[in-house]
Protein backbone atom coordinates (compact mmCIF):
# COMPACT_ATOMS: atom_id res chain seq x y z
CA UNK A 1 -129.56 -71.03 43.41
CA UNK A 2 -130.82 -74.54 43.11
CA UNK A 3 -130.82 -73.86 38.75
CA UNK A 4 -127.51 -72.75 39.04
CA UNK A 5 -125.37 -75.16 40.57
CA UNK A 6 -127.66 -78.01 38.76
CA UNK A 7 -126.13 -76.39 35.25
CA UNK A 8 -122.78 -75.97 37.03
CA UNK A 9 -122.69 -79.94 37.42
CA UNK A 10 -124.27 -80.87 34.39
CA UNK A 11 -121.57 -78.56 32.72
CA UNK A 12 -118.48 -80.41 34.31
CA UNK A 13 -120.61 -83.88 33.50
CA UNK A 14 -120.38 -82.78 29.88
CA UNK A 15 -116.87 -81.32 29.66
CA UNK A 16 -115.36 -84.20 31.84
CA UNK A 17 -117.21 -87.53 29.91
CA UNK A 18 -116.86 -85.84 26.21
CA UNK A 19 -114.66 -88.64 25.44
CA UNK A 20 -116.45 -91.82 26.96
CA UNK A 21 -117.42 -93.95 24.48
CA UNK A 22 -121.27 -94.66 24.88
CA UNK A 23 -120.90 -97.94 26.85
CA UNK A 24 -118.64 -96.30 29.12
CA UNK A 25 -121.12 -93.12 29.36
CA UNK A 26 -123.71 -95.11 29.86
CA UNK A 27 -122.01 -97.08 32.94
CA UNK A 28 -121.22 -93.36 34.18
CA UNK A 29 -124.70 -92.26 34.29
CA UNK A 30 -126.16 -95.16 35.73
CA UNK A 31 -123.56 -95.34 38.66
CA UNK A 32 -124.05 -91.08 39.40
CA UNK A 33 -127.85 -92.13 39.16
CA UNK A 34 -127.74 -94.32 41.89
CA UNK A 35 -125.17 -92.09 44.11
CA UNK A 36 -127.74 -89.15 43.65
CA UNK A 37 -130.72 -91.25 44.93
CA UNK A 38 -128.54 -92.70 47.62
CA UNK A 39 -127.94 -89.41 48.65
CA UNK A 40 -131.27 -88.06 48.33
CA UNK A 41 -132.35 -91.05 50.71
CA UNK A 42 -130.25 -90.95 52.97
CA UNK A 43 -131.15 -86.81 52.82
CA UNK A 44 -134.85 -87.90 53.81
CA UNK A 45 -134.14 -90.47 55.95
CA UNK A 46 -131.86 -87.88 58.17
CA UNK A 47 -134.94 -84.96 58.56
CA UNK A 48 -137.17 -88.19 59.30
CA UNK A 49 -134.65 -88.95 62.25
CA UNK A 50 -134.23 -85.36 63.39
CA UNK A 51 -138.17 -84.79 63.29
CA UNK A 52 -138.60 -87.75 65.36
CA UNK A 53 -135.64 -86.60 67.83
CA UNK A 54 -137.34 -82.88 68.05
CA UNK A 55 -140.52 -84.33 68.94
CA UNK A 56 -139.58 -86.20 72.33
């Protein structure tokens, strides 16, 4: 499943920044870089605080 929707999103990443320049596209993937980690933190971080909540 995890393949799937990861082609699924790069798909609409191509078809929707086809006509950024390269500055532009650059920008673009540097700001959905940082969302993604941001979201995969903040993913960890919330099983760290439900492990530690399950455990009292």
């Amino acid at each position: 499943m995890s393949n799937v929707v990861m082609k699924d999103v790069q798909r609409t990443i191509r078809e929707r920044t086809v006509e950024m320049e390269s500055e532009e596209y650059a920008a673009f993937m540097r700001e959905l870089a940082e969302w993604a980690q941001t979201q995969a933190d903040m993913a960890e971080y919330a099983d760290d605080i439900y492990r530690h909540f399950d455990n009292d």
